[in-house]
Protein backbone atom coordinates (compact mmCIF):
# COMPACT_ATOMS: atom_id res chain seq x y z
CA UNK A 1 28.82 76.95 -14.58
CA UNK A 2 25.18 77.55 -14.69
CA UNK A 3 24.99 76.70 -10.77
CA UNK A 4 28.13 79.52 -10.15
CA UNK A 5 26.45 82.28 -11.81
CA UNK A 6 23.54 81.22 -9.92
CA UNK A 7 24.89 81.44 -6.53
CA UNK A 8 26.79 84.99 -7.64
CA UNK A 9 23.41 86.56 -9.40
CA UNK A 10 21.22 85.23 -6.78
CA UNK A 11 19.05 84.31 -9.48
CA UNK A 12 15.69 81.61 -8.31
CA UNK A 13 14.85 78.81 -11.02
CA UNK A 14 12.40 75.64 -9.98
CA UNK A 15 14.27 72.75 -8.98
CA UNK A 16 13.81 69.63 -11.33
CA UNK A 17 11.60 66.64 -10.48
CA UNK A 18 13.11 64.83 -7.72
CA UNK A 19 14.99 61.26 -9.43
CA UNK A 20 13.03 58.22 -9.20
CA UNK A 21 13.27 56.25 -5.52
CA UNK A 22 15.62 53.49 -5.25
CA UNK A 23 15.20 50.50 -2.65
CA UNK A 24 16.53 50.14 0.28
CA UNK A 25 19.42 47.67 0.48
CA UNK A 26 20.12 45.94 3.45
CA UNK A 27 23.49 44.28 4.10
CA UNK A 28 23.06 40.52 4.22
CA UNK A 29 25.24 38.53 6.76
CA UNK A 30 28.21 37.79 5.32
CA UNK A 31 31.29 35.85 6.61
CA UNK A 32 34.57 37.99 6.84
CA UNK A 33 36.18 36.54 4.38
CA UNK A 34 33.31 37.53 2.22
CA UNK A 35 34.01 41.02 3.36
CA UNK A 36 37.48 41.46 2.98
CA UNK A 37 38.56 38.72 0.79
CA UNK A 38 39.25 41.05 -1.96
CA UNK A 39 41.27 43.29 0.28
CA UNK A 40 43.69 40.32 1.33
CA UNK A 41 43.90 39.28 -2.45
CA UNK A 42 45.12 42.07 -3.57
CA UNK A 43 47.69 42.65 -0.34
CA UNK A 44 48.71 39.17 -1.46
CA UNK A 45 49.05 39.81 -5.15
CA UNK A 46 50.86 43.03 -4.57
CA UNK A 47 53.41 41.17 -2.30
CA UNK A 48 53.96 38.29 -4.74
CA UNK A 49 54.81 40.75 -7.22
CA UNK A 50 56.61 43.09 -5.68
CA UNK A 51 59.04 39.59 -4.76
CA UNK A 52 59.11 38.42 -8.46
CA UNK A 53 60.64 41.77 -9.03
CA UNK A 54 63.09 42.37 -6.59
CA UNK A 55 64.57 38.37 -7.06
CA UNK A 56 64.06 39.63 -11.02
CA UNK A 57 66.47 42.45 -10.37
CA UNK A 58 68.62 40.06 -8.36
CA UNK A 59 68.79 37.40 -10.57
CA UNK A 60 69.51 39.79 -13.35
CA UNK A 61 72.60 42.33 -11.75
CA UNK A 62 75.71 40.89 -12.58
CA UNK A 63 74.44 37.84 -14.43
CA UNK A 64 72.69 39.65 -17.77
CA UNK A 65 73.66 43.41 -16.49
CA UNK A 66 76.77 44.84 -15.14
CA UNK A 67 76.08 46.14 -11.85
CA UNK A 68 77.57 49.13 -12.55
CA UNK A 69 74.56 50.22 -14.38
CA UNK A 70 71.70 48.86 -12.04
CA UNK A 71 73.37 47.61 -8.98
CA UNK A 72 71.40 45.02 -6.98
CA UNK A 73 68.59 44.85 -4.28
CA UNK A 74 70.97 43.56 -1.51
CA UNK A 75 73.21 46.45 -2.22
CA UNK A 76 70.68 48.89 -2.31
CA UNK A 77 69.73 47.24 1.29
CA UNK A 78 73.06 47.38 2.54
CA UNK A 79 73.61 51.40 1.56
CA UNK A 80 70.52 51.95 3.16
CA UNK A 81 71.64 50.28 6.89
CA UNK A 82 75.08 51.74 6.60
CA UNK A 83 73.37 55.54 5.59
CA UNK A 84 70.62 54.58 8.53
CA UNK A 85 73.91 53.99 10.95
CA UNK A 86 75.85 56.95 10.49
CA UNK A 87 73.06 59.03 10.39
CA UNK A 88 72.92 60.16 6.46
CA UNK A 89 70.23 59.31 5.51
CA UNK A 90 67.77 60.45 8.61
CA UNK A 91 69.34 63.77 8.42
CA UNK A 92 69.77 64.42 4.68
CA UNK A 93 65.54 62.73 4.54
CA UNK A 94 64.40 65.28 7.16
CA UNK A 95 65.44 67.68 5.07
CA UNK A 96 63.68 66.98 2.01
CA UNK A 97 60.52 65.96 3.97
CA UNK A 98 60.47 69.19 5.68
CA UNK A 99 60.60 71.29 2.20
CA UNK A 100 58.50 68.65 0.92
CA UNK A 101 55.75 69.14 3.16
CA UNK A 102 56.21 73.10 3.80
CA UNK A 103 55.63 73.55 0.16
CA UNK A 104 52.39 71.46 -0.19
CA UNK A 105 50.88 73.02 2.58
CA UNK A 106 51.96 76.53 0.98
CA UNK A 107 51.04 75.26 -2.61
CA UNK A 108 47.88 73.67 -1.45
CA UNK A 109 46.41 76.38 0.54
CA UNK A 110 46.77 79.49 -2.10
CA UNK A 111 45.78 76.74 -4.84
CA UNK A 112 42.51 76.55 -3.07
CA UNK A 113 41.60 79.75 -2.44
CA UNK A 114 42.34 81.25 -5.33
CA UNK A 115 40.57 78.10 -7.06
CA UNK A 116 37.48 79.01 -5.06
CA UNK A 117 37.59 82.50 -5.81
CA UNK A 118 38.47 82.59 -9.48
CA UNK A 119 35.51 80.05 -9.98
CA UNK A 120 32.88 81.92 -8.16
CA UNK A 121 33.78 85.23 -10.23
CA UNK A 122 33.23 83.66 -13.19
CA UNK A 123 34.35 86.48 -15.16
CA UNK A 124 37.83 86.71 -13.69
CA UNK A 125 38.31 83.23 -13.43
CA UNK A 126 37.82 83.42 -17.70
CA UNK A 127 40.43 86.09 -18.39
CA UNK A 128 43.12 84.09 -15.66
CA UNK A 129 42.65 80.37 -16.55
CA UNK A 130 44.49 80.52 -20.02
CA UNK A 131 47.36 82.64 -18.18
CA UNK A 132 47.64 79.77 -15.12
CA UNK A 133 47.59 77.24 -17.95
CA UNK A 134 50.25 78.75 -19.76
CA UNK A 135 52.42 79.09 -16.35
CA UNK A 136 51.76 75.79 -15.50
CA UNK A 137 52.65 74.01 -18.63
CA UNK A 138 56.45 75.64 -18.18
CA UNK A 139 59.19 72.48 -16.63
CA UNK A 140 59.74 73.08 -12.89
CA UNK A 141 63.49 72.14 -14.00
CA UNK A 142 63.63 74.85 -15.96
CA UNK A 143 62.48 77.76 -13.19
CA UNK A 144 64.72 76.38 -11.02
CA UNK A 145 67.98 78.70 -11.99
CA UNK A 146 65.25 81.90 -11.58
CA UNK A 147 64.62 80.42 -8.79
CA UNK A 148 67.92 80.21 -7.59
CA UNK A 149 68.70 84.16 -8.72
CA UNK A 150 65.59 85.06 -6.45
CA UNK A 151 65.34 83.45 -3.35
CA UNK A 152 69.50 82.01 -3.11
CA UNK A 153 70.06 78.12 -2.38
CA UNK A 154 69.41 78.36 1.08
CA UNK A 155 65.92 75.93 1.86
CA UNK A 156 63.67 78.95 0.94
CA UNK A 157 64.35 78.12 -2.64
CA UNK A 158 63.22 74.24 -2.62
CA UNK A 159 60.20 75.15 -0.75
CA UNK A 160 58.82 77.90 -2.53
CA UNK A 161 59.34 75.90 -5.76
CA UNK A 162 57.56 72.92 -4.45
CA UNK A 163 55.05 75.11 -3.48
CA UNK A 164 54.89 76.78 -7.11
CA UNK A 165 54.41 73.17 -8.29
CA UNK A 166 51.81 72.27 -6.30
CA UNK A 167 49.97 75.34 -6.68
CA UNK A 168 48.66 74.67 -10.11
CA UNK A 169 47.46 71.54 -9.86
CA UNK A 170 45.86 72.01 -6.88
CA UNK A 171 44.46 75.32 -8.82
CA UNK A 172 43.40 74.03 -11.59
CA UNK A 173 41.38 71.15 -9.80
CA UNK A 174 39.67 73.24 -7.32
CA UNK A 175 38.90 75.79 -10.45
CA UNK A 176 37.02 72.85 -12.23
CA UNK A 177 35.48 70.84 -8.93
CA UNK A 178 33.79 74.53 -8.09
CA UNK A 179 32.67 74.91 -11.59
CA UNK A 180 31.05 71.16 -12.13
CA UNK A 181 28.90 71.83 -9.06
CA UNK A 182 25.25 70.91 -10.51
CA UNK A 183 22.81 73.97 -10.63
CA UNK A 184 20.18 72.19 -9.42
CA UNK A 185 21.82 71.85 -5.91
CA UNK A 186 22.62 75.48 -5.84
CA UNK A 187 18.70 76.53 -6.55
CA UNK A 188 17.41 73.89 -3.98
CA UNK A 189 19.22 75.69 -1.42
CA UNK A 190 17.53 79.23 -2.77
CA UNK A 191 14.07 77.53 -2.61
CA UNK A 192 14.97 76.77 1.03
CA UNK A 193 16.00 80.59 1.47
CA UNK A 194 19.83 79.88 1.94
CA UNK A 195 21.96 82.96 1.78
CA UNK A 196 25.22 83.33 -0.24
CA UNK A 197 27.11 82.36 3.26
CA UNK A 198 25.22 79.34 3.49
CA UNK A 199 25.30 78.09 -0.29
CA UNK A 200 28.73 78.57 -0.04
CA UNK A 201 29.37 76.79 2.92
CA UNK A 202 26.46 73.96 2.42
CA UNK A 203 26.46 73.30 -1.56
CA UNK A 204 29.74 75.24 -2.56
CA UNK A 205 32.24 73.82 -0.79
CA UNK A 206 31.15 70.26 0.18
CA UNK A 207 30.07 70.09 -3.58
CA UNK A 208 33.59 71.35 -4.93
CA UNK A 209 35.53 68.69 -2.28
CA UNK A 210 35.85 65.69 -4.99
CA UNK A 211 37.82 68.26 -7.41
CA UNK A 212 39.84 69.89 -4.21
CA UNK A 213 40.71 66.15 -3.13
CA UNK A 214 42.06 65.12 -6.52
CA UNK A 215 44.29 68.13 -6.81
CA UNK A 216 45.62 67.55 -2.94
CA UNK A 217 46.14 63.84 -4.32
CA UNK A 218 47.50 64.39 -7.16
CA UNK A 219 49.80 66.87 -6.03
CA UNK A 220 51.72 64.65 -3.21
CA UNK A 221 54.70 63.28 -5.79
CA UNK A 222 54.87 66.55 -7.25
CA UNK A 223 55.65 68.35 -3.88
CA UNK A 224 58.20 65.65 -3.69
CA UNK A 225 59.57 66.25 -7.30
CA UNK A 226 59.96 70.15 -6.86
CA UNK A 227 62.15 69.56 -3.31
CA UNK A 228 64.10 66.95 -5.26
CA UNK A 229 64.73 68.81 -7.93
CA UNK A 230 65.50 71.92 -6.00
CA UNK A 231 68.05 70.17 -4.34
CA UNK A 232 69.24 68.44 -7.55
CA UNK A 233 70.04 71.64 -8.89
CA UNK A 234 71.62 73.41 -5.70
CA UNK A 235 72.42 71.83 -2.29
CA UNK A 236 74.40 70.34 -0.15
CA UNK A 237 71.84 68.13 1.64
CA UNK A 238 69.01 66.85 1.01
CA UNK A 239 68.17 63.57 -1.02
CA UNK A 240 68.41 64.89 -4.42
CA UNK A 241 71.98 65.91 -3.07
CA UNK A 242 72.26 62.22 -2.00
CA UNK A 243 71.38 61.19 -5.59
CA UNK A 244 73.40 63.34 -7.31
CA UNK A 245 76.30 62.59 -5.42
CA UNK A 246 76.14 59.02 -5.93
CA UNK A 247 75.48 59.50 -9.25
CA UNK A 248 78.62 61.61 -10.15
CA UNK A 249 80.65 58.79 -7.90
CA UNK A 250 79.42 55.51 -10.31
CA UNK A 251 76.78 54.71 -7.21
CA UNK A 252 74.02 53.14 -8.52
CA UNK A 253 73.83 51.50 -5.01
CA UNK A 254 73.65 55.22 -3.59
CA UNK A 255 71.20 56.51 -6.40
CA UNK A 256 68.43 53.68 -5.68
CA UNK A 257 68.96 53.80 -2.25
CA UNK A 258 67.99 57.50 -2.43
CA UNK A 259 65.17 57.01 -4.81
CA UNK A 260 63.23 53.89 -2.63
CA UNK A 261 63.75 56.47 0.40
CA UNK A 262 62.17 59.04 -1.88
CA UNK A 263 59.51 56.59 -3.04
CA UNK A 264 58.76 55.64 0.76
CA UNK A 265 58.11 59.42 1.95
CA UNK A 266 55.57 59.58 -1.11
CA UNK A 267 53.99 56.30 -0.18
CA UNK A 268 53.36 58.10 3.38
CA UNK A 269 52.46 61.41 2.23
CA UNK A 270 49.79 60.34 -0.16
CA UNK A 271 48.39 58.00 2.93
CA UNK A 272 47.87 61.21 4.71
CA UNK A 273 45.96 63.11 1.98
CA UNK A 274 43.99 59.49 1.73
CA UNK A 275 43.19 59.53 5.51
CA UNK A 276 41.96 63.45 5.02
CA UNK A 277 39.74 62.77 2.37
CA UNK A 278 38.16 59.79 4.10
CA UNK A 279 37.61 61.95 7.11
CA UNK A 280 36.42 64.88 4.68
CA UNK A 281 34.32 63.05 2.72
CA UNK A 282 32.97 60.67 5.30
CA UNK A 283 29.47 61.72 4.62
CA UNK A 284 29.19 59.89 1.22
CA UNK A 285 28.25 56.57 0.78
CA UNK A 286 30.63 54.43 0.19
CA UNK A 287 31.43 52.94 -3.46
CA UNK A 288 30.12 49.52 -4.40
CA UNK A 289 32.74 46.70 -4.97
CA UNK A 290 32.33 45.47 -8.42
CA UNK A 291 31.09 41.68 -8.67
């Protein structure tokens, strides 16, 4: 925090002695399975398993548990071409996509802001955090009837409360990336006569991105859960309405059908925020593969 009330106070202290050089490295020549060996490995390994599971689960339904309790992978497969034929499942999926995504972009974008500017006023930021804590420790499930009572069941509702979900953590990351921000970065850019416009935009923000980045990661199932849950509670479309239908009929088929659709829309969604950071945070070196 020392590095905050720098940048607010304006305040000058000497930087510290500069960390001892390292040498240069220079990549050696190496083959490309030396490069991206480990990458294929792990593809490989991740395939292999996720095969031992699903002929697990096959093996298993019907055999050592009724189906009626946890169905099979080739019915699961099955409701998913028949919902893909008639058309269920695209239009019930766009539906929860487009809440999904309308409330991380709403959740996301006040989360940051009023991350950044609740850290830099220190002060305020102090009397607000325990508040935002409290708010945020509350079950989503259990704002949902408010919820309900304020905004109706219309698609309004499920967005604003994914939104209200990923607000906080996106809040509450931003809140501690700004405030980790080393002070000697902040009075470098003093000694080089930076103004509060440029510290913010030079050290500030690119400093703060690692929190900001974690939140917007950690966020993406969340977004997901609040839409899902929104429409678990009240709707008539959606894929929470998909889930709990299947569920009230005995559908375990249905219900996992739903929940690997679910599962594949947060598989994509987190790929995005992945992509953005990478183009973000391109400037960084990039980590060093353990040996």
């Amino acid at each position: 925090m020392t590095a905050i009330r720098n940048f607010m106070t304006g305040s000058k202290h000497s930087p510290s002695a500069a960390a001892a050089s390292t040498p240069v490295s220079f990549p050696a020549n190496r083959s490309w399975w030396a490069r991206h060996g480990r990458t294929v490995m792990i593809a490989f390994w991740r395939v292999v398993l996720f095969v031992v599971v699903m002929a697990a689960w096959q093996f298993t339904a019907g055999r050592l548990v009724d189906k009626l309790f946890i169905s099979c992978p080739s019915d699961v497969a099955q409701r998913l071409a028949k919902w893909t034929g008639n058309g269920v499942l695209w239009a019930n999926a766009r539906i929860t996509v487009e809440e999904t995504v309308l409330g991380y972009v709403i959740g996301a974008a006040v989360g940051v802001v009023l991350g950044f500017v609740l850290a830099l006023l220190d002060t305020l930021g102090r009397i607000a955090e325990p508040f935002m804590i409290a708010l945020y420790s509350i079950p989503k499930v259990a704002v949902a009837p408010l919820f309900i009572i304020w905004f109706g069941i219309d698609v309004r509702m499920k967005v604003l409360l994914a939104a209200a979900t990923v607000f906080f953590l996106v809040f509450l990351n931003t809140l501690s990336g700004v405030r980790a921000i080393e002070a000697e970065l902040v009075n470098a850019g003093r000694l080089m006569d930076a103004n509060k416009r440029q510290l913010l935009i030079k050290v500030i923000v690119p400093g703060s991105l690692a929190g900001v980045i974690t939140g917007l990661r950690v966020a993406v199932p969340y977004a997901l859960l609040g839409a899902v849950v929104g429409e678990l509670v009240a709707s008539n479309r959606g894929l929470g309405y998909l889930i709990l239908s299947s569920a009230s009929a005995f559908d375990p088929a249905g219900v996992f059908a739903a929940l690997v659709v679910v599962t594949v829309i947060a598989m994509v969604l987190n790929l995005v925020v992945n992509l953005f950071d990478r183009h973000v945070t391109r400037w960084r070196p990039p980590a060093r593969e353990s040996v």
